[in-house]
Protein backbone atom coordinates (compact mmCIF):
# COMPACT_ATOMS: atom_id res chain seq x y z
CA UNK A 1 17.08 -26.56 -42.36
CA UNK A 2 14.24 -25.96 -44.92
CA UNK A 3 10.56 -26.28 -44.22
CA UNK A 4 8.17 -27.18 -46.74
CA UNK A 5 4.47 -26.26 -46.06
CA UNK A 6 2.31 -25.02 -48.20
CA UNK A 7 -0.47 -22.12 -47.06
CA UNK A 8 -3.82 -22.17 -48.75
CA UNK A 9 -6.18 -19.23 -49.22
CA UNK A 10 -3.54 -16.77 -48.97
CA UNK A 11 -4.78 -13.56 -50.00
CA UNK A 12 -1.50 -11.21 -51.59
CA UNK A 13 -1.28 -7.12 -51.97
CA UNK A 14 0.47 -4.29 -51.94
CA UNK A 15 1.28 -1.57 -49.67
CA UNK A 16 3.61 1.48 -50.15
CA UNK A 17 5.36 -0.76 -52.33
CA UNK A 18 5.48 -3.93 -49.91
CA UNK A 19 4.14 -7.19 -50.59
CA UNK A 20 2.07 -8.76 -48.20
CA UNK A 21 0.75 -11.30 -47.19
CA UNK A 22 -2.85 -12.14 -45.02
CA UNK A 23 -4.05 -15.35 -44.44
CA UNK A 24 -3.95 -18.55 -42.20
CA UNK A 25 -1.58 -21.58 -40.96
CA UNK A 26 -2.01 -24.39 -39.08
CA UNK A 27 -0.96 -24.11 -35.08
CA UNK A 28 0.84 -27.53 -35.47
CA UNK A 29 3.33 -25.64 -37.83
CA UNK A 30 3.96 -22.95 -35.99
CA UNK A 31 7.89 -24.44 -35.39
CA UNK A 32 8.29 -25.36 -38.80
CA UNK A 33 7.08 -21.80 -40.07
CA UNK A 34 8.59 -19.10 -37.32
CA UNK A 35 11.47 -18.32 -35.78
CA UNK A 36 12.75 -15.84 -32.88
CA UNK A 37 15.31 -13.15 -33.27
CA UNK A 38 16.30 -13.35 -29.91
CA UNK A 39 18.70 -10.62 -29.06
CA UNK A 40 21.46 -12.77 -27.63
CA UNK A 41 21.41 -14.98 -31.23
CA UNK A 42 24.89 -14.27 -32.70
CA UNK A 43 23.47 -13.76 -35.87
CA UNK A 44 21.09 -10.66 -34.98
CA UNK A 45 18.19 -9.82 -32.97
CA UNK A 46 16.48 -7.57 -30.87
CA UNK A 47 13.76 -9.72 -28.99
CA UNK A 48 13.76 -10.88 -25.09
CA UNK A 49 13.22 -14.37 -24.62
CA UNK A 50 10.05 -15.26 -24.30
CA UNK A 51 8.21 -15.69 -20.55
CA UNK A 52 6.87 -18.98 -20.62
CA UNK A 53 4.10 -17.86 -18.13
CA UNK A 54 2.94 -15.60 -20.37
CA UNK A 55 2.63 -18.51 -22.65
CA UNK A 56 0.97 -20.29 -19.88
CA UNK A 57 -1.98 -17.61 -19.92
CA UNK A 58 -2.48 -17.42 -23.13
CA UNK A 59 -3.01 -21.51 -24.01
CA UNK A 60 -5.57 -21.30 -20.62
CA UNK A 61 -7.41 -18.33 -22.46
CA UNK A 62 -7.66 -20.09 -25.86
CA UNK A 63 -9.67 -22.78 -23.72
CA UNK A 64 -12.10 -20.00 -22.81
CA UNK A 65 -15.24 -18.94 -24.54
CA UNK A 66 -13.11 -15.78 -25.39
CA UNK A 67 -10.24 -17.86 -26.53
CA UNK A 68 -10.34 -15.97 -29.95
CA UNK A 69 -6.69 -16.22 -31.61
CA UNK A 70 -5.50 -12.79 -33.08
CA UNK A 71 -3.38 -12.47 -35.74
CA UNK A 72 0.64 -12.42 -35.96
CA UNK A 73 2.84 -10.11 -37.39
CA UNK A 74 5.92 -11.96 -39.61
CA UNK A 75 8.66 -11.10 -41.80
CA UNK A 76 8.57 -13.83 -44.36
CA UNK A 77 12.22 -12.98 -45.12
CA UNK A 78 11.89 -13.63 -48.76
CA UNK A 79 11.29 -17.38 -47.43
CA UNK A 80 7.44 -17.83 -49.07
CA UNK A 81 6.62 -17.66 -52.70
CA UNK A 82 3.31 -16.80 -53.75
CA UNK A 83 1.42 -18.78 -56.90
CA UNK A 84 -2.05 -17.45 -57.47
CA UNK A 85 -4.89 -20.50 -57.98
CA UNK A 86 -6.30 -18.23 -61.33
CA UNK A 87 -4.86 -15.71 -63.60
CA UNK A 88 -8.13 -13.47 -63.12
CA UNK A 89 -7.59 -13.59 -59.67
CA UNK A 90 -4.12 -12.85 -58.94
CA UNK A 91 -4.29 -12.06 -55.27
CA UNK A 92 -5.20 -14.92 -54.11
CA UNK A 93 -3.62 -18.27 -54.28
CA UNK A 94 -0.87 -20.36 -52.09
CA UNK A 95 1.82 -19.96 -50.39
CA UNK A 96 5.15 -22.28 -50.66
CA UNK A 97 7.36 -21.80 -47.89
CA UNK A 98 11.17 -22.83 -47.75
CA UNK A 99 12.02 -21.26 -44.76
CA UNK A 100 10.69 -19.82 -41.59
CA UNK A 101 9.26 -16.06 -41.43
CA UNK A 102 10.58 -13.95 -38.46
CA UNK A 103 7.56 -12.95 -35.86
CA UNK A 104 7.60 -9.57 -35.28
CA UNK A 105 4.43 -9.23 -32.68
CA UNK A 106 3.18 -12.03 -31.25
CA UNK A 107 5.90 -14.41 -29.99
CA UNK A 108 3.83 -15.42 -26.43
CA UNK A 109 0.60 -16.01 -28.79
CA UNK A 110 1.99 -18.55 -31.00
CA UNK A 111 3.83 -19.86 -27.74
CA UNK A 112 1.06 -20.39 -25.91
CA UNK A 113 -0.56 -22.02 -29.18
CA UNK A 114 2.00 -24.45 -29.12
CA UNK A 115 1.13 -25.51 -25.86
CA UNK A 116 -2.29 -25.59 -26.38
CA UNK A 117 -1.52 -28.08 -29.53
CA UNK A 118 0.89 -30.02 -27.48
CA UNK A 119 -1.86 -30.63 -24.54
CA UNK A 120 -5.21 -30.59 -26.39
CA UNK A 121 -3.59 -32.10 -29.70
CA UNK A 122 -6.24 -30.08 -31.32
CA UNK A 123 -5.27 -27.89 -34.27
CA UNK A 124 -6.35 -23.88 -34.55
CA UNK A 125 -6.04 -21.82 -37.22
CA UNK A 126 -3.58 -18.96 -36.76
CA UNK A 127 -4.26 -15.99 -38.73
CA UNK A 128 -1.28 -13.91 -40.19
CA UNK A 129 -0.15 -10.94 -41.64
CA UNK A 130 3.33 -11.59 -43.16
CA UNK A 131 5.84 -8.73 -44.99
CA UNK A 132 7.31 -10.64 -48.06
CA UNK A 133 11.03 -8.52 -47.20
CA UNK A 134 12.02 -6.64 -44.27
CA UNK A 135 15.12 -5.92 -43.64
CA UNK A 136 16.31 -6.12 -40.09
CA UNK A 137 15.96 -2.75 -39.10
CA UNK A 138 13.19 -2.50 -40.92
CA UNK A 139 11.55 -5.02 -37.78
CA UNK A 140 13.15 -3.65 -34.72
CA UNK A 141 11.53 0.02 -36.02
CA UNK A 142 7.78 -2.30 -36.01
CA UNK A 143 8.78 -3.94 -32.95
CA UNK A 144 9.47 -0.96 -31.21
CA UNK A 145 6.36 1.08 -32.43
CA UNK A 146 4.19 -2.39 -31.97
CA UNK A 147 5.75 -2.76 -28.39
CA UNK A 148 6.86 0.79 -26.85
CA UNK A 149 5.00 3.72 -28.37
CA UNK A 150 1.38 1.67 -28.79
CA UNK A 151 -1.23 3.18 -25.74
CA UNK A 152 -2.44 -0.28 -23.83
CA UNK A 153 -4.86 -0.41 -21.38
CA UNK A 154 -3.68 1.16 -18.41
CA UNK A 155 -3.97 -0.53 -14.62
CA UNK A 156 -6.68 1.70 -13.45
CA UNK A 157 -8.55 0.93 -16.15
CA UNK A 158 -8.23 -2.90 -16.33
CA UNK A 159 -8.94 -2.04 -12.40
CA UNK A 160 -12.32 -1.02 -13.41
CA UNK A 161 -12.76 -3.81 -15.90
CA UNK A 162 -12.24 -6.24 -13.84
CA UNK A 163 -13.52 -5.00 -11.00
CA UNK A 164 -16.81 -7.91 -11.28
CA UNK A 165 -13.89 -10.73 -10.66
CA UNK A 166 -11.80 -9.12 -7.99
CA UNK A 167 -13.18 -7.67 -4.53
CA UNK A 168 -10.21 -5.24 -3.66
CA UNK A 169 -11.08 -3.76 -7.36
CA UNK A 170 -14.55 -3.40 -6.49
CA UNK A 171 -13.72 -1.38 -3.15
CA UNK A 172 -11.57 0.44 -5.27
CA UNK A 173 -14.11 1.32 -7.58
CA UNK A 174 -16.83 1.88 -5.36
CA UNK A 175 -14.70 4.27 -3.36
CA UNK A 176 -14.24 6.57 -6.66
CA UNK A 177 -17.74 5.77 -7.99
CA UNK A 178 -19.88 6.44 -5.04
CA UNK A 179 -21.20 10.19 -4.02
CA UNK A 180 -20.78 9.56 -0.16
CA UNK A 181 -17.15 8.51 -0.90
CA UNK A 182 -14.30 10.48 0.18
CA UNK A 183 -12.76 9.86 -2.81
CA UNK A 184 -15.62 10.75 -5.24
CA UNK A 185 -14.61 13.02 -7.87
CA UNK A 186 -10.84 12.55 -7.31
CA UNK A 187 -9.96 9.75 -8.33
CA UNK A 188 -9.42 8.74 -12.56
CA UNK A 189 -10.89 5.71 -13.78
CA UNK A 190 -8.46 5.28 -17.32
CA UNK A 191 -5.48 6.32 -15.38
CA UNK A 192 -4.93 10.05 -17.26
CA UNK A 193 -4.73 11.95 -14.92
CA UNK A 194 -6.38 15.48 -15.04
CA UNK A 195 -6.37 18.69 -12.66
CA UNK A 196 -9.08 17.31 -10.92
CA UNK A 197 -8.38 13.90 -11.45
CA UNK A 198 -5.00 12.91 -9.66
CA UNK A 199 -5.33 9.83 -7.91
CA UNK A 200 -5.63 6.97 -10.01
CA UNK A 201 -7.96 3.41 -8.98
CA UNK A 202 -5.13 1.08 -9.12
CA UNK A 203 -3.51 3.15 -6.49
CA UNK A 204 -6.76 2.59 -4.62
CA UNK A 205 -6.67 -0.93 -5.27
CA UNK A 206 -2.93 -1.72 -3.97
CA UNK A 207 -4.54 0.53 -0.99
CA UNK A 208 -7.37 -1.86 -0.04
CA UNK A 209 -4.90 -5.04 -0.52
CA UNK A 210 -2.49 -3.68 2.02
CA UNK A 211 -5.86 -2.92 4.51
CA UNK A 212 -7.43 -6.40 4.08
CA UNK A 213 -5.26 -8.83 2.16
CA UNK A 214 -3.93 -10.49 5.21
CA UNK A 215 -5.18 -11.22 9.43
CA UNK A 216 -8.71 -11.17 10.89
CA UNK A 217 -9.65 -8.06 8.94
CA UNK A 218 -9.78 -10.16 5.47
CA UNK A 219 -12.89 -11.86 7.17
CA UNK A 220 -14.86 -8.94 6.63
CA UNK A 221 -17.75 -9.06 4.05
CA UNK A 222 -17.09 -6.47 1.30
CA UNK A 223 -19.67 -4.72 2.54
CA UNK A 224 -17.87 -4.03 6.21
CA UNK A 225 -15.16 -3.26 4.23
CA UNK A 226 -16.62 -0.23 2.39
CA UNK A 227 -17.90 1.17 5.26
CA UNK A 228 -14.49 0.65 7.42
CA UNK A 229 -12.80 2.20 4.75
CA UNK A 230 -14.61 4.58 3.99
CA UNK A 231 -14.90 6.10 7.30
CA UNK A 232 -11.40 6.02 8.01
CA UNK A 233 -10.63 8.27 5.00
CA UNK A 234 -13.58 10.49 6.01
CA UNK A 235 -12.16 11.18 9.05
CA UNK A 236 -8.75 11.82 7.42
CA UNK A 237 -10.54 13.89 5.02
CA UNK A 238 -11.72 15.89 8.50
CA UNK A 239 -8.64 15.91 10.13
CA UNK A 240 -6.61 16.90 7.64
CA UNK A 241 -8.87 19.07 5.46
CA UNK A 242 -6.74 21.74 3.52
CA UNK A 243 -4.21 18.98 2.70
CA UNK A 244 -7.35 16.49 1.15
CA UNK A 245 -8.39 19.00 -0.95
CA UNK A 246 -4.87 20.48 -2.15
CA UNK A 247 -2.91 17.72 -4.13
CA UNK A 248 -0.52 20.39 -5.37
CA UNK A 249 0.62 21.12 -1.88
CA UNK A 250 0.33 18.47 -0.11
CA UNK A 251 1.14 14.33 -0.67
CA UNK A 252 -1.67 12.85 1.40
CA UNK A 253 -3.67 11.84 -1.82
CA UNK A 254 -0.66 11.40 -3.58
CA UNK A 255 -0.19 7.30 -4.28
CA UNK A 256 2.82 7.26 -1.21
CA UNK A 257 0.13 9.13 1.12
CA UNK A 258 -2.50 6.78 -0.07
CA UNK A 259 -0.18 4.12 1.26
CA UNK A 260 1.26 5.25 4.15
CA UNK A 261 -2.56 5.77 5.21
CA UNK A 262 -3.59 2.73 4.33
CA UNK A 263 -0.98 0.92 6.35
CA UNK A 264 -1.99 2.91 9.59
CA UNK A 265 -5.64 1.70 8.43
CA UNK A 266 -5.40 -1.54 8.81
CA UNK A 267 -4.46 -0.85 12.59
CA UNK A 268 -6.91 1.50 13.11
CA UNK A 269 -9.74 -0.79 11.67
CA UNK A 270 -8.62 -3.56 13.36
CA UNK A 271 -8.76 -2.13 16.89
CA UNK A 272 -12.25 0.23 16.19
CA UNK A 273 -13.92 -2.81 14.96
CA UNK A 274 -15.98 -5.07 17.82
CA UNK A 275 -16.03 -8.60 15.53
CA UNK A 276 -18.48 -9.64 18.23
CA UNK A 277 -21.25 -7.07 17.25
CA UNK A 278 -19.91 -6.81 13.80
CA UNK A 279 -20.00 -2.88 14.16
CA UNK A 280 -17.51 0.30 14.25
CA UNK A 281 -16.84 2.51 16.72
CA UNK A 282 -16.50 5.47 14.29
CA UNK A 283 -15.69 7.74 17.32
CA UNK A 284 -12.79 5.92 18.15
CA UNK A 285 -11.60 5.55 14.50
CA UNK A 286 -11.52 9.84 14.56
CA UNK A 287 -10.07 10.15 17.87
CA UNK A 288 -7.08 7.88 16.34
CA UNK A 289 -6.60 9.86 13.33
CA UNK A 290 -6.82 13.32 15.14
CA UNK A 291 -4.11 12.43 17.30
CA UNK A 292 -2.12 12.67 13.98
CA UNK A 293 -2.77 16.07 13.00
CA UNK A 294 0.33 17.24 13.70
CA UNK A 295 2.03 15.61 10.98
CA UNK A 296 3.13 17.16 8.34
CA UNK A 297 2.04 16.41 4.66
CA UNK A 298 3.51 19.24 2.49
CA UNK A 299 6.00 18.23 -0.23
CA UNK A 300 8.56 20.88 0.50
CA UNK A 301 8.79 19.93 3.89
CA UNK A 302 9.77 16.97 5.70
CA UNK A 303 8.34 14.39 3.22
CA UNK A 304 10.64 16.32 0.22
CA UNK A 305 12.24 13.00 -1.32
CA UNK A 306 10.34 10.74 0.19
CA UNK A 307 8.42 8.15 -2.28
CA UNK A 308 6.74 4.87 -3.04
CA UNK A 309 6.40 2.02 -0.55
CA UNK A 310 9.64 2.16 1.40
CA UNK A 311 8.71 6.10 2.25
CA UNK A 312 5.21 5.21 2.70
CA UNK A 313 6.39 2.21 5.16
CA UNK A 314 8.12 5.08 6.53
CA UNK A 315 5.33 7.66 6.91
CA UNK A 316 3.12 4.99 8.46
CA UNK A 317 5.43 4.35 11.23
CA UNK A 318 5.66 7.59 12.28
CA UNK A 319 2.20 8.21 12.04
CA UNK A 320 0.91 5.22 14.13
CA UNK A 321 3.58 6.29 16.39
CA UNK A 322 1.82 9.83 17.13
CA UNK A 323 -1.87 7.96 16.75
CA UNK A 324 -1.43 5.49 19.91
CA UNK A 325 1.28 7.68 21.79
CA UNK A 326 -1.63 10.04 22.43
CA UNK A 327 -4.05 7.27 22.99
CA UNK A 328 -1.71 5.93 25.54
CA UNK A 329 -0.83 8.97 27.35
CA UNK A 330 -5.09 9.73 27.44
CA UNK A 331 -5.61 6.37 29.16
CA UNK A 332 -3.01 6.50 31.73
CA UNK A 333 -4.15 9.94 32.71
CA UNK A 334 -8.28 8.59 33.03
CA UNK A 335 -6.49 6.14 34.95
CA UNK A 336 -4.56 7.96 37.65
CA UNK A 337 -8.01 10.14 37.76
CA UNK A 338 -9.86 7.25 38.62
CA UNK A 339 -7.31 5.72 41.45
């Protein structure tokens, strides 16, 4: 099927010997002027299909004040002729099309464009960036660089960013930010890790959604939540001193100790804290977490193998097992004192 449209104030040029293209089409055109190579299409491609929530996102965030639409990468396939308005300028001029360019980078954008069209009716401009001729290896090599080899914005990062919107990213990043943290100075905001730097904030933020996310300790005010948190990792740091410090050693700051610890925290905080007086009974919080010493954190011995959530499911377990055991065991005996 050929599509006729015609792209004004095209601007045309050369590099390393390929024409290009750079200019702008209309968002109600975007079927009419691009096509998918979807990797199941029995005539060649390389693309996944596109996630229609992705789409979703992106027609919402055109609606915002930052709704700014970036431009797409194409293969016109040898599909658009170019026809300069002026012989002294002969880089700029039209574009006739008779056939739709291949998108290289941007598939969701123009997806989500198209839905924005659909539901607003209201035309944007789309800028472009269009390779007269590439041949089909000649994309998947973009796509791939484009897609798999480019350096986004890591989670901890976007952790930080968005830290103002989100409160378990804000106890994240007041735990790594603030001197009478536990965490302070080990944990990396970008997500590179360094010597120094080994546990990263998103880490810290699945952490604080598996302490407060769900039950009566999500009614706490951010601010409770700081200081429950933070004084159950101070007394870990405490308890378990040589192992806090040594992350070469030792997995308790390592993202499946982080867990683990965060699971017995929610326990923890929810027994040490009176929601009556709205206060902490820090003593009680350390006597819980010293009656855990005697577990072992060092990689080459029993937690050699063990990773992620299921081990840290596992390690927390275990460790709540040897926390209340004890607790038990001291209660009974005041008990049989007393009678």
């Amino acid at each position: 099927m050929l599509f006729n449209v015609a792209i004004e104030n095209v601007t045309c040029y050369k590099d390393k010997g390929r024409v290009i293209y750079r200019g702008e089409f209309f968002s109600s055109d975007i079927e009419k002027l691009t096509v998918i190579k979807r990797f199941d299409d029995p005539n060649g491609g390389y693309q996944r299909p596109r996630k229609e929530l992705k789409c979703v996102d992106y027609s919402r965030h055109l609606q915002s004040d930052l709704g700014f639409v970036t431009p797409i990468l194409l293969n016109a396939q040898g599909n658009w002729k170019f026809a300069a308005y002026d012989r002294d300028k002969p880089n700029y001029g039209r574009l006739v099309t008779s056939g739709q360019a291949s998108v290289i980078d941007g598939q969701h954008r123009l997806g989500g464009l198209q839905i924005h069209f659909r539901d607003t009716s209201v035309t944007l401009n789309v800028p472009f960036v269009a390779f007269h001729m590439l041949t089909i290896n000649e994309e998947m090599e973009l796509f791939d660089t484009i897609n798999s080899k480019a350096d986004g914005l890591k989670k901890s990062l976007l952790t930080y960013l968005e830290a103002s919107k989100d409160e378990m990213s804000q106890l994240a990043v007041d735990l790594a930010t603030q001197q009478d943290s536990p965490f302070y100075g080990f944990v990396t905001i970008t997500g590179n890790r360094s010597k120094q730097l080994q546990t990263t904030l998103d880490a810290l933020r699945r952490a604080m959604i598996s302490i407060f996310e769900k039950g009566r300790i999500s009614g706490l005010t951010r601010e409770e939540k700081l200081l429950c948190v933070k004084t159950f990792f101070r007394a870990v740091g405490r308890v378990w001193e040589n192992e806090w410090q040594d992350y070469k050693t030792y997995k308790l700051r390592h993202a499946m100790g982080i867990f683990a610890l965060a699971y017995v925290a929610k326990d923890v905080i929810n027994d040490c804290f009176n929601y009556a007086t709205r206060e902490l009974n820090e003593g009680a919080v350390y006597e819980l977490v010293w009656n855990m010493k005697s577990f072992d954190w060092a990689k080459d011995g029993a937690l050699r193998g063990i990773n992620g959530y299921a081990g840290s499911n596992f390690i927390a377990k275990g460790m709540l097992e040897k926390a209340y055991a004890a607790k038990n065991k001291n209660e009974s005996a005041e008990g049989e004192a007393v009678s």
